[in-house]
Structures are given as structure tokens and as C-alpha cells.
PDB file of N, CA and C in Angstrom:
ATOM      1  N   UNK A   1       7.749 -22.736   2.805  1.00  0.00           N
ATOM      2  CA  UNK A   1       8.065 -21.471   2.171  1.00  0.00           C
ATOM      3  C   UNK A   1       6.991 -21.198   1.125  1.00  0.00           C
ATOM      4  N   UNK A   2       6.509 -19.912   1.032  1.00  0.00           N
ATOM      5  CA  UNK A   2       5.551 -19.291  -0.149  1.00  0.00           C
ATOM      6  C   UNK A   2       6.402 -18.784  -1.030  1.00  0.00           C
ATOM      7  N   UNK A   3       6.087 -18.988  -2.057  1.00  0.00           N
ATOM      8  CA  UNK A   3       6.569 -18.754  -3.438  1.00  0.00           C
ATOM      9  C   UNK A   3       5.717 -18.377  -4.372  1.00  0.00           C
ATOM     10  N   UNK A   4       6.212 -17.085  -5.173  1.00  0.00           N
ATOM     11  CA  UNK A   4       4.584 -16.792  -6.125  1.00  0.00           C
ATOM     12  C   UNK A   4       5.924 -16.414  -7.463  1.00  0.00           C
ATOM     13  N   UNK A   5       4.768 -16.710  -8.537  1.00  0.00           N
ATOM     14  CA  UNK A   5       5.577 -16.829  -9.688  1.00  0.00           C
ATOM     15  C   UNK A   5       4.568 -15.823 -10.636  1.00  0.00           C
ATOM     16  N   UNK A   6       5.278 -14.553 -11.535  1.00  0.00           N
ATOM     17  CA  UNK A   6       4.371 -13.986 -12.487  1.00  0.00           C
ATOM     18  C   UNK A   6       3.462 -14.932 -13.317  1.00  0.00           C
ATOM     19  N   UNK A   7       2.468 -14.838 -13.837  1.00  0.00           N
ATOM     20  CA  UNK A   7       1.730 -15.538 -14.372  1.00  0.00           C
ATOM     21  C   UNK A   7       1.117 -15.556 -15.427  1.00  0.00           C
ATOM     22  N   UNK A   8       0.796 -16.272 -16.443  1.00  0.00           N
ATOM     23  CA  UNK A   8      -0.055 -15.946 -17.776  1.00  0.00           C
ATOM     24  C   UNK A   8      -0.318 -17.408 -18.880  1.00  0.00           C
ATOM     25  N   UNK A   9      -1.408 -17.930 -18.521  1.00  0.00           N
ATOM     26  CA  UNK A   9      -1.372 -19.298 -19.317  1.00  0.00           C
ATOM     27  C   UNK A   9      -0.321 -20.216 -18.775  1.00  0.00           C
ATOM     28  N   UNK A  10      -0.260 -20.732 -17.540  1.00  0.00           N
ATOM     29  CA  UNK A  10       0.797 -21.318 -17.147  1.00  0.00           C
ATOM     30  C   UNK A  10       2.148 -21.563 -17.278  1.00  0.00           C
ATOM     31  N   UNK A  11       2.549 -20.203 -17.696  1.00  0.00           N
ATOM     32  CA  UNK A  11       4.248 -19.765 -17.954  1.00  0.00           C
ATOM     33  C   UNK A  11       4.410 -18.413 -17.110  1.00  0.00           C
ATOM     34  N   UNK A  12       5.554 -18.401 -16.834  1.00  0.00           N
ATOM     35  CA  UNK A  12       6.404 -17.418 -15.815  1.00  0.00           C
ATOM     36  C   UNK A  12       5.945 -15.882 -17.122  1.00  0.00           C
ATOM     37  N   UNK A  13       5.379 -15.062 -16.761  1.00  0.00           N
ATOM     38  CA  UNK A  13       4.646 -14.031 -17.304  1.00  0.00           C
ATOM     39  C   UNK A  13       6.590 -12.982 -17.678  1.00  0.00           C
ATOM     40  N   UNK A  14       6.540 -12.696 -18.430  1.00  0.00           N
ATOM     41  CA  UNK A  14       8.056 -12.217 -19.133  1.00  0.00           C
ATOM     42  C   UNK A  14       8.186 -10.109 -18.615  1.00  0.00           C
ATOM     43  N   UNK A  15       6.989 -10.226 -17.670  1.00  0.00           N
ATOM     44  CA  UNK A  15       7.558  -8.124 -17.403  1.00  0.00           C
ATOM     45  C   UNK A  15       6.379  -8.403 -15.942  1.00  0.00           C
ATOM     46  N   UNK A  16       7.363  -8.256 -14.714  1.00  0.00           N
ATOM     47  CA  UNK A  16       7.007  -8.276 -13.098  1.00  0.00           C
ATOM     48  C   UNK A  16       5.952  -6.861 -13.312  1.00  0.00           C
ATOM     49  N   UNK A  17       5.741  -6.192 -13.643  1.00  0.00           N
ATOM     50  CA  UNK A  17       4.927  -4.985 -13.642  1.00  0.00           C
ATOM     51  C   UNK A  17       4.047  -5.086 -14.062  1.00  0.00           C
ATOM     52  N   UNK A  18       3.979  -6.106 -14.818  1.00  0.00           N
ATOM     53  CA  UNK A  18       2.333  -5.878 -15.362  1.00  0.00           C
ATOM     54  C   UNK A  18       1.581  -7.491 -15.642  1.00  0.00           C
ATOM     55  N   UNK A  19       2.279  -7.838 -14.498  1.00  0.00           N
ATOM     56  CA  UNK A  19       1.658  -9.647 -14.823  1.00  0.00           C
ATOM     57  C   UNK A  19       0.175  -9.286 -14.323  1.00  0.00           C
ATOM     58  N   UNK A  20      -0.421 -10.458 -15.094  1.00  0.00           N
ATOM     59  CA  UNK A  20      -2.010  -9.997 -14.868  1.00  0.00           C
ATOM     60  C   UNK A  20      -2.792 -10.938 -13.400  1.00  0.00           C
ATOM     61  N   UNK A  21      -1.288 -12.031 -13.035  1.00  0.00           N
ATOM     62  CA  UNK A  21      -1.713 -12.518 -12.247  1.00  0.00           C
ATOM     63  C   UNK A  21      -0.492 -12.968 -11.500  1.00  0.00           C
ATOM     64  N   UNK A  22      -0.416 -13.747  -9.715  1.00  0.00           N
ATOM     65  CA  UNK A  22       0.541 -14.453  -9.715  1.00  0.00           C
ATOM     66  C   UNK A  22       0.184 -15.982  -9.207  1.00  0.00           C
ATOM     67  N   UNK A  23       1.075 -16.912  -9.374  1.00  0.00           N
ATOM     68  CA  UNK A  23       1.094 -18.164  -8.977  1.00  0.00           C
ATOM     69  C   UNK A  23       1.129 -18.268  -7.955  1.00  0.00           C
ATOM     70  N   UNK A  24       1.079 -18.767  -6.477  1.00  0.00           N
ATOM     71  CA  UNK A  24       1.680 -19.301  -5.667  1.00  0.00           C
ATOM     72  C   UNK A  24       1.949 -20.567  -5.011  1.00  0.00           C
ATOM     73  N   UNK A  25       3.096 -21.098  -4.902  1.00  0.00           N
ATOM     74  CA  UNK A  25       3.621 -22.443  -4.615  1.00  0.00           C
ATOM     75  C   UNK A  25       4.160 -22.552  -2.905  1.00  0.00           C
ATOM     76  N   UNK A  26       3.055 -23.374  -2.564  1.00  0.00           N
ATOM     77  CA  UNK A  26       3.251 -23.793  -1.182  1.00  0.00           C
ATOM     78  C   UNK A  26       5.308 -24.774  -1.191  1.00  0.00           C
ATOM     79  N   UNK A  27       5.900 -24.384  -0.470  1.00  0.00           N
ATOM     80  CA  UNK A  27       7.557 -25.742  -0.781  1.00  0.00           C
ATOM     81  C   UNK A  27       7.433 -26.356   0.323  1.00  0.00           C
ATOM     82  N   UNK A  28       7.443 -27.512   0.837  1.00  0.00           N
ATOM     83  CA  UNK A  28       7.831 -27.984   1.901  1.00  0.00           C
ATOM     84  C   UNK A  28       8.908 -29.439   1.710  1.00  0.00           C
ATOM     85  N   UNK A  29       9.974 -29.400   2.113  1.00  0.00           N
ATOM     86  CA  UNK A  29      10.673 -31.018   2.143  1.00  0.00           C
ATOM     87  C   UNK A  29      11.476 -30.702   0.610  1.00  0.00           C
ATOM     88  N   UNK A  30      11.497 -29.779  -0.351  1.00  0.00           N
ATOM     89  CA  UNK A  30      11.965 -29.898  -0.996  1.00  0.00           C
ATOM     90  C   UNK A  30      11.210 -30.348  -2.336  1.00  0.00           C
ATOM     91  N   UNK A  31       9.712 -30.059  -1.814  1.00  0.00           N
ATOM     92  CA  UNK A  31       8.236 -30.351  -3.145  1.00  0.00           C
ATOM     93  C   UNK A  31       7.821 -29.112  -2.718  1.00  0.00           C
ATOM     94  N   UNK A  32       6.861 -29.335  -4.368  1.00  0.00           N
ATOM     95  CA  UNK A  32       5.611 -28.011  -4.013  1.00  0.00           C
ATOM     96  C   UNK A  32       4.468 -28.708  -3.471  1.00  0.00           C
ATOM     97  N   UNK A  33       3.901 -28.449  -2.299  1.00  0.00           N
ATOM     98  CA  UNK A  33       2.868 -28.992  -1.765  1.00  0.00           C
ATOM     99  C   UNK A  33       1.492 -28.979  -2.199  1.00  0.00           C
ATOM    100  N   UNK A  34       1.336 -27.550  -2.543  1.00  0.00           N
ATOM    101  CA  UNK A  34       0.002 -27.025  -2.914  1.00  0.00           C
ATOM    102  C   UNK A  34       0.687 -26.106  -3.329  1.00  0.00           C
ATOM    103  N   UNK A  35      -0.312 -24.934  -4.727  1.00  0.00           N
ATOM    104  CA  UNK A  35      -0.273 -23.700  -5.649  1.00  0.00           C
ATOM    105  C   UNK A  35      -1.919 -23.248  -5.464  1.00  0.00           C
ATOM    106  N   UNK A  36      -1.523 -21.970  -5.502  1.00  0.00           N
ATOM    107  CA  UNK A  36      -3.176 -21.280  -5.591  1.00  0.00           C
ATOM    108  C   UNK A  36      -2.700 -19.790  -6.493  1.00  0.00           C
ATOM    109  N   UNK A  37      -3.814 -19.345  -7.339  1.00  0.00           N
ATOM    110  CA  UNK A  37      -3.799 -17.656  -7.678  1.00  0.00           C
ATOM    111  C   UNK A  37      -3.573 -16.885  -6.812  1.00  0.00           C
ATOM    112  N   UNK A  38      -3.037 -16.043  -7.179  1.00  0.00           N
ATOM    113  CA  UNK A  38      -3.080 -14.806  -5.774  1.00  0.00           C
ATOM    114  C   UNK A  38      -3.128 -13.556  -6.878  1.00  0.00           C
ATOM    115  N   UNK A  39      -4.209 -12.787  -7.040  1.00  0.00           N
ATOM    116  CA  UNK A  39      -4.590 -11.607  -7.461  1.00  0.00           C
ATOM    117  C   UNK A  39      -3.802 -10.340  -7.425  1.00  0.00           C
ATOM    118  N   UNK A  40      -3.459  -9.738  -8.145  1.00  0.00           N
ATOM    119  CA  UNK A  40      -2.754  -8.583  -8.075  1.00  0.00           C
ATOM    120  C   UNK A  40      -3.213  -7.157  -7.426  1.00  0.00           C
ATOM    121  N   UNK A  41      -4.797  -7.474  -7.503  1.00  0.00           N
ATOM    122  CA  UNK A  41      -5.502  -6.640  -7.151  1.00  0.00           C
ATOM    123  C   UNK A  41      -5.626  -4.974  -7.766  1.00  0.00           C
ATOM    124  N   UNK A  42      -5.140  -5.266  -9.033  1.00  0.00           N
ATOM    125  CA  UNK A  42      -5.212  -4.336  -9.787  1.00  0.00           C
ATOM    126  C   UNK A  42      -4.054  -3.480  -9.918  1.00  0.00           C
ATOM    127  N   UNK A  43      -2.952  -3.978  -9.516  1.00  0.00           N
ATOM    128  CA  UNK A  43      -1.770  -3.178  -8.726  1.00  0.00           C
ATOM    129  C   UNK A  43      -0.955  -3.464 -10.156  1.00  0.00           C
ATOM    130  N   UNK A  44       0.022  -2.648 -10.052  1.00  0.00           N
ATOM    131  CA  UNK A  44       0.884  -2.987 -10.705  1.00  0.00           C
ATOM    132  C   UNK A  44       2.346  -2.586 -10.747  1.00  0.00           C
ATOM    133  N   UNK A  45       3.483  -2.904 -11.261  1.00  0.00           N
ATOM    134  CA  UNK A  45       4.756  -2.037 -10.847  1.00  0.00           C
ATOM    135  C   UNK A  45       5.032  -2.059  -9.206  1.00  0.00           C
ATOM    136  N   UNK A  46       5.532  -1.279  -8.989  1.00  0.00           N
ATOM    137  CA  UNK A  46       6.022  -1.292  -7.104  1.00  0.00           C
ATOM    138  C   UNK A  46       4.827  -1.530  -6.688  1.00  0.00           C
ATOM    139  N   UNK A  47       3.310  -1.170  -6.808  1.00  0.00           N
ATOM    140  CA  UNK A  47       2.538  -1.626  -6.115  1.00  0.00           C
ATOM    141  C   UNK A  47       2.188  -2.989  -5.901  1.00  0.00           C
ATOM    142  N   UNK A  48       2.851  -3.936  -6.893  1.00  0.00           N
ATOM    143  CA  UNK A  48       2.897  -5.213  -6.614  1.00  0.00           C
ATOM    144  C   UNK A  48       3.433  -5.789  -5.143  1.00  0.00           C
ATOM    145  N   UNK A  49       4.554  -4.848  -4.282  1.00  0.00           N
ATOM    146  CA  UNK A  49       5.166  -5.714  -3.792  1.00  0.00           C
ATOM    147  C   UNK A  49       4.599  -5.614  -2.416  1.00  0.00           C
ATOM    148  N   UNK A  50       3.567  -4.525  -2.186  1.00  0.00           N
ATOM    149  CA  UNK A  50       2.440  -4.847  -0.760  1.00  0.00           C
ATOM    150  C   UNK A  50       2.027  -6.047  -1.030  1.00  0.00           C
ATOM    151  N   UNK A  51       1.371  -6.489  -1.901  1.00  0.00           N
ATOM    152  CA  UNK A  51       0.498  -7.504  -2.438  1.00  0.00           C
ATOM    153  C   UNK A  51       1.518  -8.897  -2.380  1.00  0.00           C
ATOM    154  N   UNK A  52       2.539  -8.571  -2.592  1.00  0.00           N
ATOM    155  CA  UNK A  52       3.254 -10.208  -2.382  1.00  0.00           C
ATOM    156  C   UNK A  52       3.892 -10.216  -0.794  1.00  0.00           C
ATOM    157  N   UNK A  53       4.111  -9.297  -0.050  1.00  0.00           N
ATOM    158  CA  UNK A  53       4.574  -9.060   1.327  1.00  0.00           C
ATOM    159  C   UNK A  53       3.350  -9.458   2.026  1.00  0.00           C
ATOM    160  N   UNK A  54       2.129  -8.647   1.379  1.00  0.00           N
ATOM    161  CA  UNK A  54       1.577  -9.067   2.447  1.00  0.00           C
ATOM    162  C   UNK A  54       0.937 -10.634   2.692  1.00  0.00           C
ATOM    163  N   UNK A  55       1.121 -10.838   1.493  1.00  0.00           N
ATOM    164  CA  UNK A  55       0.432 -12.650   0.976  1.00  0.00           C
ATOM    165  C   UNK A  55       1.389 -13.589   1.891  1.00  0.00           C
ATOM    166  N   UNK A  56       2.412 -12.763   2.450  1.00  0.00           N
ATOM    167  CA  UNK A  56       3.556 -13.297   2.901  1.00  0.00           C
ATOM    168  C   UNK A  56       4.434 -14.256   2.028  1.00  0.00           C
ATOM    169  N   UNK A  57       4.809 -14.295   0.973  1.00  0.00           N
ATOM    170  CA  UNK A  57       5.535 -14.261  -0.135  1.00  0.00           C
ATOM    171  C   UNK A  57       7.055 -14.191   0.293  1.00  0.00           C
ATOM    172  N   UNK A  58       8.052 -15.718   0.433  1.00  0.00           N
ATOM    173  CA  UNK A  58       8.820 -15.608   0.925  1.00  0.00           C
ATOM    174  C   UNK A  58      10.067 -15.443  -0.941  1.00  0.00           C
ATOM    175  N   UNK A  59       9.579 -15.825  -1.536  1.00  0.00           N
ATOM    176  CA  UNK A  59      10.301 -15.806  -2.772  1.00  0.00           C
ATOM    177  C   UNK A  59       9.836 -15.137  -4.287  1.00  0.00           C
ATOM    178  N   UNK A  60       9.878 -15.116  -5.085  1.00  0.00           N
ATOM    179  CA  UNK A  60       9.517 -14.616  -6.706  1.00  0.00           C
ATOM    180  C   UNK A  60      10.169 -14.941  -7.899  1.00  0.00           C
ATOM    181  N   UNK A  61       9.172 -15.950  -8.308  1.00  0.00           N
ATOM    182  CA  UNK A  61       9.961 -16.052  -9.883  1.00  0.00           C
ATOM    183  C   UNK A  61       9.409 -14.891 -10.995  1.00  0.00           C
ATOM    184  N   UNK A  62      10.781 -14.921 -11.640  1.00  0.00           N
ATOM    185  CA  UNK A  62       9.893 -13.586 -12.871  1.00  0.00           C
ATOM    186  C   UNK A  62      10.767 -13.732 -13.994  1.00  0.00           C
ATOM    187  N   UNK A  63      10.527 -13.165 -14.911  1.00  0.00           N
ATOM    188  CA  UNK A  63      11.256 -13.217 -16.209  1.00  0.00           C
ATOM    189  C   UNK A  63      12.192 -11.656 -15.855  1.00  0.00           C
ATOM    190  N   UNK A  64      11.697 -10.700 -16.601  1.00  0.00           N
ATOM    191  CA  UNK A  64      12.244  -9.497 -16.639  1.00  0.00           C
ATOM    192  C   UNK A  64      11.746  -8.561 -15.505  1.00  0.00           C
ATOM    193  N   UNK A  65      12.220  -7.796 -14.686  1.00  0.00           N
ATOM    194  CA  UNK A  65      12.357  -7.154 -13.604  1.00  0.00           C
ATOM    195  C   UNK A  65      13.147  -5.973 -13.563  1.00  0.00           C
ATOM    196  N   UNK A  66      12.430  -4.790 -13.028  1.00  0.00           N
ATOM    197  CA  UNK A  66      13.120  -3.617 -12.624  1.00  0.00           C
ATOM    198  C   UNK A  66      14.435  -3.786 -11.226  1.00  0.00           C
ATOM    199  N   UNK A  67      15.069  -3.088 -11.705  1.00  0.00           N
ATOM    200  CA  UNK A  67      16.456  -3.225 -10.370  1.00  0.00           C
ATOM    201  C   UNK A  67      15.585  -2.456  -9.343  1.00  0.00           C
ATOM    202  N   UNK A  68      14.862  -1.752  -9.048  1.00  0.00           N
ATOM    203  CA  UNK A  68      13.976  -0.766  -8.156  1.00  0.00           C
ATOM    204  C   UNK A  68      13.357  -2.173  -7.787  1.00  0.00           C
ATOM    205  N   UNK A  69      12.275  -2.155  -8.336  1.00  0.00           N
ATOM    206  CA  UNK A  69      11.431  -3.363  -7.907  1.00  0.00           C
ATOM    207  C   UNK A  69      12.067  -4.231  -6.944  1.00  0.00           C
ATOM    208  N   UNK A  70      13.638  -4.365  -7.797  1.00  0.00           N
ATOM    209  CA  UNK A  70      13.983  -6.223  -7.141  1.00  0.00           C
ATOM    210  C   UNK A  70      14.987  -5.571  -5.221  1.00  0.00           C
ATOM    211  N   UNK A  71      15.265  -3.920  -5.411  1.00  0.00           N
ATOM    212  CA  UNK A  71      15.422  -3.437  -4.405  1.00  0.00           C
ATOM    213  C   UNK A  71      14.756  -3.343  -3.490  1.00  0.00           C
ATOM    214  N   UNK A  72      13.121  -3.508  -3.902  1.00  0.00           N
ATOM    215  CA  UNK A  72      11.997  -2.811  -2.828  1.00  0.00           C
ATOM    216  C   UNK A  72      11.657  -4.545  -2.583  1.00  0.00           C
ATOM    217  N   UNK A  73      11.948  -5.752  -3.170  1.00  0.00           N
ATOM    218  CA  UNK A  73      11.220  -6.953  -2.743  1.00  0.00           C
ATOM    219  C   UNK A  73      12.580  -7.069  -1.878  1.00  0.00           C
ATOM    220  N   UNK A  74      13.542  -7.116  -2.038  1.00  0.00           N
ATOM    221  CA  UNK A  74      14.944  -7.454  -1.319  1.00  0.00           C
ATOM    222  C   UNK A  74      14.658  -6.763   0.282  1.00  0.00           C
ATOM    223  N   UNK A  75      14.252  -5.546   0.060  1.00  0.00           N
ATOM    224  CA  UNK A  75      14.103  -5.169   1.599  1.00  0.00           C
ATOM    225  C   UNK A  75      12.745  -5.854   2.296  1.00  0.00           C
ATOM    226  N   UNK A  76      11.452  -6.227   1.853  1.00  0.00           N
ATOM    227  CA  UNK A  76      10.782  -6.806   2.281  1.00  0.00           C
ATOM    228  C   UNK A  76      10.825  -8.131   2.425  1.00  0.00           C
ATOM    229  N   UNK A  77      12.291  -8.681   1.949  1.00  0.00           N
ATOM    230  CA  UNK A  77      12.395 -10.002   2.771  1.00  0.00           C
ATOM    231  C   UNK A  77      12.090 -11.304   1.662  1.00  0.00           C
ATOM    232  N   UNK A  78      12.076 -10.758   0.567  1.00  0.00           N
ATOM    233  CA  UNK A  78      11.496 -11.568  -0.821  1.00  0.00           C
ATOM    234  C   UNK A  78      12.867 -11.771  -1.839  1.00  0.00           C
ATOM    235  N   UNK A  79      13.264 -13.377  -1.643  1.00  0.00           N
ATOM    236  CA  UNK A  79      14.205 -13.018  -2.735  1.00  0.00           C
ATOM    237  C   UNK A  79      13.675 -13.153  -4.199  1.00  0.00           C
ATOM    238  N   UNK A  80      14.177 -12.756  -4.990  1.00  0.00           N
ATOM    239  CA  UNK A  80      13.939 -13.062  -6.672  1.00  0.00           C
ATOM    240  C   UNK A  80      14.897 -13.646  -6.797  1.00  0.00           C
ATOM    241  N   UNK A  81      13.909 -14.208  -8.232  1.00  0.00           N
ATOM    242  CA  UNK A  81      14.871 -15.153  -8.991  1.00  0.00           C
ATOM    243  C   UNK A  81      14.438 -14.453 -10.575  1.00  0.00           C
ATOM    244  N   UNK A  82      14.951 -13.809 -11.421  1.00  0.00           N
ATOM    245  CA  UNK A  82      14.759 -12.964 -12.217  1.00  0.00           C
ATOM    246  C   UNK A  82      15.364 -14.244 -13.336  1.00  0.00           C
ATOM    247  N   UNK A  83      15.148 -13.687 -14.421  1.00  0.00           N
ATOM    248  CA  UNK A  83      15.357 -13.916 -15.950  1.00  0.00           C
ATOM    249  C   UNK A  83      14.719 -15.909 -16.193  1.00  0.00           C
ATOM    250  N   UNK A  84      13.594 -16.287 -15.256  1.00  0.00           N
ATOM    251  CA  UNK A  84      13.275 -17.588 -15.460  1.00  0.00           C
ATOM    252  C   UNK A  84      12.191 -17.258 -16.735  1.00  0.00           C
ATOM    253  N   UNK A  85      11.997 -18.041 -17.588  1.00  0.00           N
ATOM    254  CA  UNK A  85      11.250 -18.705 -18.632  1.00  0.00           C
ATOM    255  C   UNK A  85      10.186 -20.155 -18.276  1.00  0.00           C
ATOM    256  N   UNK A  86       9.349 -20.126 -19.231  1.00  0.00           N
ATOM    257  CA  UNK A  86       8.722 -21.419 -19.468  1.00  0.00           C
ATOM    258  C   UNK A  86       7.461 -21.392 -18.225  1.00  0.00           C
ATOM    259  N   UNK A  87       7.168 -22.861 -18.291  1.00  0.00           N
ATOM    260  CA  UNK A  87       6.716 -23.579 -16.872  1.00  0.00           C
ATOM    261  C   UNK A  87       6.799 -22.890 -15.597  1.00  0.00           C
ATOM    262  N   UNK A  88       5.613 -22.380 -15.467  1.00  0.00           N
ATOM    263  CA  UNK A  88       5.709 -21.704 -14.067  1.00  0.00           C
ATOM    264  C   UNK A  88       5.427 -22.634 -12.969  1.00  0.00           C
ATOM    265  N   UNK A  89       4.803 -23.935 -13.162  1.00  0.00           N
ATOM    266  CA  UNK A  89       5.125 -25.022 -12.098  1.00  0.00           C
ATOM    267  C   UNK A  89       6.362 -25.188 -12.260  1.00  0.00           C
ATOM    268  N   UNK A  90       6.765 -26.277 -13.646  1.00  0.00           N
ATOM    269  CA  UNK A  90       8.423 -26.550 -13.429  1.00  0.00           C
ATOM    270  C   UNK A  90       9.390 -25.449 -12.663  1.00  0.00           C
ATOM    271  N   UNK A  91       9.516 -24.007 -13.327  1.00  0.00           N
ATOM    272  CA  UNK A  91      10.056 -23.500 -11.969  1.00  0.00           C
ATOM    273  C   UNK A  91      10.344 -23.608 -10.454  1.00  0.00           C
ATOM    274  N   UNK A  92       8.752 -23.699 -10.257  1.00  0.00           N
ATOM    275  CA  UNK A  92       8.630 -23.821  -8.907  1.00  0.00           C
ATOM    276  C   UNK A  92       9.149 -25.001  -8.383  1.00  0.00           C
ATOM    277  N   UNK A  93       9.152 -26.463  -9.001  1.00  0.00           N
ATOM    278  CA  UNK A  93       9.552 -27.371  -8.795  1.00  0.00           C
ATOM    279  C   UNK A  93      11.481 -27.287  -8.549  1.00  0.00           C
ATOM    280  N   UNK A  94      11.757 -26.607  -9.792  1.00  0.00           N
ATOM    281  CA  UNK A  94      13.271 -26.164  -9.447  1.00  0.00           C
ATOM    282  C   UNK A  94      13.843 -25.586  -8.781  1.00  0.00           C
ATOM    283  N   UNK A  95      13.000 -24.619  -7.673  1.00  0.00           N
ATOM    284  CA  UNK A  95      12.959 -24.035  -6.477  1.00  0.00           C
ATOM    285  C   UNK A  95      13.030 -24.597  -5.908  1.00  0.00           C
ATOM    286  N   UNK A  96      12.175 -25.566  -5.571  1.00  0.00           N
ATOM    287  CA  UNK A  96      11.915 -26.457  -4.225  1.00  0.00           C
ATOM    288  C   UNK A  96      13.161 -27.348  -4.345  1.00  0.00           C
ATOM    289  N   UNK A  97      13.388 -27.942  -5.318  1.00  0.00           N
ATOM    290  CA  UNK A  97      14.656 -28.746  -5.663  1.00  0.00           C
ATOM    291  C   UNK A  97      16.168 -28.267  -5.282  1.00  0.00           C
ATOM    292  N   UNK A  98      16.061 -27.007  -5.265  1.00  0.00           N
ATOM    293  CA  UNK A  98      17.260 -26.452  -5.216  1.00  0.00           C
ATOM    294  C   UNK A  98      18.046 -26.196  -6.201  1.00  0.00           C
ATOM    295  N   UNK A  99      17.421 -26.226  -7.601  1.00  0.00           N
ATOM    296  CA  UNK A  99      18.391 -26.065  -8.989  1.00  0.00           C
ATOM    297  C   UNK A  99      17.777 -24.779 -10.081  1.00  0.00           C
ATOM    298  N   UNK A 100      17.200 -24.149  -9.503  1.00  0.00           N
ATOM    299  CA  UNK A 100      16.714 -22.701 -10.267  1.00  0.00           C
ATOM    300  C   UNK A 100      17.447 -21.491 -10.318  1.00  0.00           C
ATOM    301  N   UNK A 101      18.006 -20.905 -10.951  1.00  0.00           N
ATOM    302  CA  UNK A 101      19.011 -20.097 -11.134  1.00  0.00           C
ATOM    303  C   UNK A 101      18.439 -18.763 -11.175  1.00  0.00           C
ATOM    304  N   UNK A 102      18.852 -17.785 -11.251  1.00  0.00           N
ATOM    305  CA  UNK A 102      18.838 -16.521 -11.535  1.00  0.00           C
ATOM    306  C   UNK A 102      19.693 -15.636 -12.449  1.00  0.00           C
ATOM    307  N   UNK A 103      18.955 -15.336 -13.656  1.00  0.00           N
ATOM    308  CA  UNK A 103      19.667 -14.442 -14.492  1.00  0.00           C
ATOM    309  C   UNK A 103      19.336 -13.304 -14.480  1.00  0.00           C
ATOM    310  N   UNK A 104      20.452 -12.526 -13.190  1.00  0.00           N
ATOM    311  CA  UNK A 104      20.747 -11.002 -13.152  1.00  0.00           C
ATOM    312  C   UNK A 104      20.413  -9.947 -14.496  1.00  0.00           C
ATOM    313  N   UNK A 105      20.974 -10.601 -15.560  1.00  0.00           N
ATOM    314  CA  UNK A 105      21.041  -9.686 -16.912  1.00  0.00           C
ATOM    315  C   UNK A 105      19.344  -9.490 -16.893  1.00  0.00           C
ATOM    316  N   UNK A 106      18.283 -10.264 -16.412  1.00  0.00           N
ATOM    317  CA  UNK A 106      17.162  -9.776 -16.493  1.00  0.00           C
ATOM    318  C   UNK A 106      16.287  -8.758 -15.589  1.00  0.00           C
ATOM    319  N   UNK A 107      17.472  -8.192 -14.970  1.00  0.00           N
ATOM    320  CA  UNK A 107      16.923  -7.309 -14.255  1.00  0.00           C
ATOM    321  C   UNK A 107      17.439  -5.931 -15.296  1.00  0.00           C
ATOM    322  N   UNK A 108      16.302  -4.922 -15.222  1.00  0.00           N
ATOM    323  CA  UNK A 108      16.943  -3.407 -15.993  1.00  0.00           C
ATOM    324  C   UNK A 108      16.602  -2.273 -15.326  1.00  0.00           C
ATOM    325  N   UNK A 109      17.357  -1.373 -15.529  1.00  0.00           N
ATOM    326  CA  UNK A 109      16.344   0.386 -15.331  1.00  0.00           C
ATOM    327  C   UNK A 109      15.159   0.325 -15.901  1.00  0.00           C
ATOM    328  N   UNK A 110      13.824   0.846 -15.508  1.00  0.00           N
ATOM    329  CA  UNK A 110      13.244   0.854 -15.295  1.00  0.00           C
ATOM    330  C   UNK A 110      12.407   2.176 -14.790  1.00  0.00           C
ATOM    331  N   UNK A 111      12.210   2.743 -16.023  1.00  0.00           N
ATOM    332  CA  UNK A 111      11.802   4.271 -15.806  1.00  0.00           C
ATOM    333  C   UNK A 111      10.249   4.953 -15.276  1.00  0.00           C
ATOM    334  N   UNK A 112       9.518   3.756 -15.240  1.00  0.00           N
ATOM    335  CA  UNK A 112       8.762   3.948 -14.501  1.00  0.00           C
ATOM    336  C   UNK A 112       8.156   3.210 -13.150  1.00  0.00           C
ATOM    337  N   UNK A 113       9.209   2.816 -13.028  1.00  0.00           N
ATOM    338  CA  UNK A 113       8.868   1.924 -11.874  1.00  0.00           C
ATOM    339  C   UNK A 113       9.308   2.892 -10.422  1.00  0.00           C
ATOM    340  N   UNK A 114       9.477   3.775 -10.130  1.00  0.00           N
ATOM    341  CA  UNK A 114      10.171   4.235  -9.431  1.00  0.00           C
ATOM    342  C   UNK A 114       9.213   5.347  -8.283  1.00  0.00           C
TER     343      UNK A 114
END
């Protein structure tokens, strides 16, 4: 499974719209295998989510997130995991593990995301 995580100094980047970069975490067996950058390509907001679809991006960690956004990754087949903090490896590690949670309350309206 591909997994990409917002990014910034090796912490989960705190607003999906304007991360300047993303992580991505290879999972296999229940580890992260391999991580590489994956460029935003200048995109930002909904235009992020060509850029993680097409990277083929089966998951997303993020801090704070538009409900639009997390609608338009939901139909392309991407789940989120919204309101994570810290360690954007450790995350990923808690992914692969099976113990990473999702805090809904970090998803909001979102007035320009739309």
C-alpha cells in the first residue's frame, strides 16, 4: 500500500492545502518498506488530489483538512486519516501497524477549497 503524509521538517504538515510537500510510505507486512518525496507540483487545495491519485496514493495522513477535500480523496479511492500530529514517519509506522486513528473534529468547512 502507498501512503503519503503532508509534510514539513519531518512532521505531518498541520493544513492539507498548502503542504509544501508530501511524504510517501511504501507498507508492506505491516512495516514501512521504503518513503520517498512526492512533489506537489505546485498544486494546492483540491488540486492536490490529481497529484496523490495519480502517484497512486492508496491512503493520507494530515493534520487539518477540508470536508470537500476529504470528499474528493474518498471518491478517488484514498482514505484519510485527518487530525494526526508529530512524526510523519511514526505515523506512518502506526499505519502500517494498524493503531493510527483519525480525528474527524479535524476535518472543517473550508471556504476555499471548493
Amino acid at each position: 500500500m502507498l501512503v503519503a503524509a503532508t509534510y514539513e521538517n519531518g512532521q505531518v504538515f498541520q493544513h492539507f492545502g498548502d503542504t509544501p510537500e508530501f511524504m510517501t510510505y511504501t507498507i508492506e507486512g505491516g512495516k514501512v518498506t521504503a518513503k520517498a518525496p512526492l512533489s506537489t507540483g505546485g498544486a494546492n487545495h483540491v488540486g492536490l488530489i490529481p497529484v496523490l491519485a495519480d502517484a497512486g496514493v492508496q491512503a493520507l495522513i494530515a493534520g487539518g483538512i477540508g470536508f470537500h477535500a476529504v470528499d474528493l480523496l474518498t471518491q478517488a479511492g484514498i482514505k484519510v486519516y485527518a487530525g494526526v500530529s508529530g512524526s510523519a514517519d511514526d505515523a506512518a509506522a502506526a499505519l502500517a501497524a494498524g493503531t493510527l486513528a483519525s480525528d474527524d473534529s479535524a476535518m472543517h468547512q473550508c471556504s476555499h477549497c471548493s
